[in-house]
Protein backbone atom coordinates (compact mmCIF):
# COMPACT_ATOMS: atom_id res chain seq x y z
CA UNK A 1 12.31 7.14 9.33
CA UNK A 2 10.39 4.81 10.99
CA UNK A 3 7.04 3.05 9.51
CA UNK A 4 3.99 1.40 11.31
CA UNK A 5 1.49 -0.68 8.86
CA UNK A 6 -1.73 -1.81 9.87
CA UNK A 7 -4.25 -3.28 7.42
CA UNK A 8 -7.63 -3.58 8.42
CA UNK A 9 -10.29 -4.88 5.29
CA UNK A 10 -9.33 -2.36 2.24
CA UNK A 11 -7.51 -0.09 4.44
CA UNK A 12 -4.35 0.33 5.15
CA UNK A 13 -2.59 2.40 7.65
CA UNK A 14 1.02 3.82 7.47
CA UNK A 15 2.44 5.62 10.22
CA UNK A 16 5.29 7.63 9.50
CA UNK A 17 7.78 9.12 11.55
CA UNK A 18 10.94 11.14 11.23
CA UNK A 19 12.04 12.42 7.81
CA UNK A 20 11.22 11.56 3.97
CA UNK A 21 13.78 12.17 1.95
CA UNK A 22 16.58 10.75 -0.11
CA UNK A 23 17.61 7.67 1.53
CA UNK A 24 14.38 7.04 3.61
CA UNK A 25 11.78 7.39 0.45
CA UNK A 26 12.84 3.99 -1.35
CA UNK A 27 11.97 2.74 2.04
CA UNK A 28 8.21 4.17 2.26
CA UNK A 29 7.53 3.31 -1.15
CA UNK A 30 9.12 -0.37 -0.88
CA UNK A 31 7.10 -1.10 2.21
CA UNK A 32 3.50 0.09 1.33
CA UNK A 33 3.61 -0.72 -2.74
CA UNK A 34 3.28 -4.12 -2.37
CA UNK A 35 0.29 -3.73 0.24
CA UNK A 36 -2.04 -1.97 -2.14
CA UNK A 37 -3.59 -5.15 -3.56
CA UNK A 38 -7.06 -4.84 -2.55
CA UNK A 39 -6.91 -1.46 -0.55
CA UNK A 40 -9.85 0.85 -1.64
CA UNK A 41 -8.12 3.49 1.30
CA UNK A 42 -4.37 4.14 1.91
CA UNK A 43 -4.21 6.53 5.34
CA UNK A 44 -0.90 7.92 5.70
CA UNK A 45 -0.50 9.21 9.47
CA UNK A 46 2.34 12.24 8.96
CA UNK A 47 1.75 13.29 12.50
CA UNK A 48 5.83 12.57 13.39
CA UNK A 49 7.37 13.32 9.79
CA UNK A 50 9.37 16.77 10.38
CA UNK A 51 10.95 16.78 6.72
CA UNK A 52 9.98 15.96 3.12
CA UNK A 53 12.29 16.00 0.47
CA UNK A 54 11.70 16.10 -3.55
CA UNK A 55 12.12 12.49 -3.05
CA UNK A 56 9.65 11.63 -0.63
CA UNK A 57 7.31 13.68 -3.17
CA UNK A 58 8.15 12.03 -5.63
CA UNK A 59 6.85 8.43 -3.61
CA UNK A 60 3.88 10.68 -2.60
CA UNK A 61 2.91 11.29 -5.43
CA UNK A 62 3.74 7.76 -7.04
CA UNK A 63 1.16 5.98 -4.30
CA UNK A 64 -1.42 8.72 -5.43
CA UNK A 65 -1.56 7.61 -8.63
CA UNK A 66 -1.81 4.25 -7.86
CA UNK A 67 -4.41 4.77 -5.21
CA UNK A 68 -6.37 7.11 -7.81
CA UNK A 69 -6.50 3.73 -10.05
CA UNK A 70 -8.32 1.63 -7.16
CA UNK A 71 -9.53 4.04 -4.53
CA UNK A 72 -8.34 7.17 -2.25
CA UNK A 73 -5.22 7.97 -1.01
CA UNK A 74 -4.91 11.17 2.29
CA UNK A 75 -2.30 12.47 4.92
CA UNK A 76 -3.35 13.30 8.35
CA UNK A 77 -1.54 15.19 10.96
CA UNK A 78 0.70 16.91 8.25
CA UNK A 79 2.89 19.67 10.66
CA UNK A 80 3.09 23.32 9.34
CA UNK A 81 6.67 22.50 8.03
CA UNK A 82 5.92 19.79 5.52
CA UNK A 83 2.48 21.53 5.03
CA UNK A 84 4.88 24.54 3.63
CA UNK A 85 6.69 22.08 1.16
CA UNK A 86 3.78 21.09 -0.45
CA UNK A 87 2.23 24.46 -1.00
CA UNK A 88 5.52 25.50 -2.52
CA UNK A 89 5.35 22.65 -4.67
CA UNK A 90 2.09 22.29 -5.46
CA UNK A 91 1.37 19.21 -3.93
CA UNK A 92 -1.33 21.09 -1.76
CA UNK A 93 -3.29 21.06 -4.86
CA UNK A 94 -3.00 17.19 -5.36
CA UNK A 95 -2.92 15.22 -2.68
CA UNK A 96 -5.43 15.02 0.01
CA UNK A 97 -4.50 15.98 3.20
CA UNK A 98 -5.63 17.49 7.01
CA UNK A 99 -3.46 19.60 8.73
CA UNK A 100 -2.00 18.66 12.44
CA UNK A 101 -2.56 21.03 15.20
């Protein structure tokens, strides 16, 4: 996995590419955590994730709460595959997200 952050005022960007999962997640979470001071809008770009393990939900869904706190948390570019795992899981129904094409 491979992560691209860009703050700009109360946003901050994430790009994310390759896969979320067991060993990556602690990574994604570790990096953009201690960024959220401040940030009113956490983009997550998902446009080059292929993969999304429990784990990576599990950090999903960890920076959604803590976004819900202080502002807005959503995905763009998620790819039919991961866009599968989270209706499966649910996750469709809680985090905010637009589909890839």
């Amino acid at each position: 996995m491979n992560l691209k952050t860009k703050k700009n005022g109360t946003t901050l960007n994430v790009i994310v590419s390759g896969r979320v999962d067991t060993a990556t997640a602690p990574e994604l979470e570790a990096e953009v955590k201690p960024q959220l001071d401040g940030v009113t809008s956490l983009i997550l770009d998902f446009k080059d994730v292929n993969y999304v393990s429990s784990a990576g939900l599990r950090v999903l869904l960890s920076l959604q709460k803590k976004m819900m706190t202080q502002g807005e948390m959503k995905l763009l570019h998620v790819n039919d595959v991961v866009n599968d795992v989270f209706e499966v899981t649910g996750f469709d129904e809680i985090l905010t997200y637009e589909k890839g094409e």
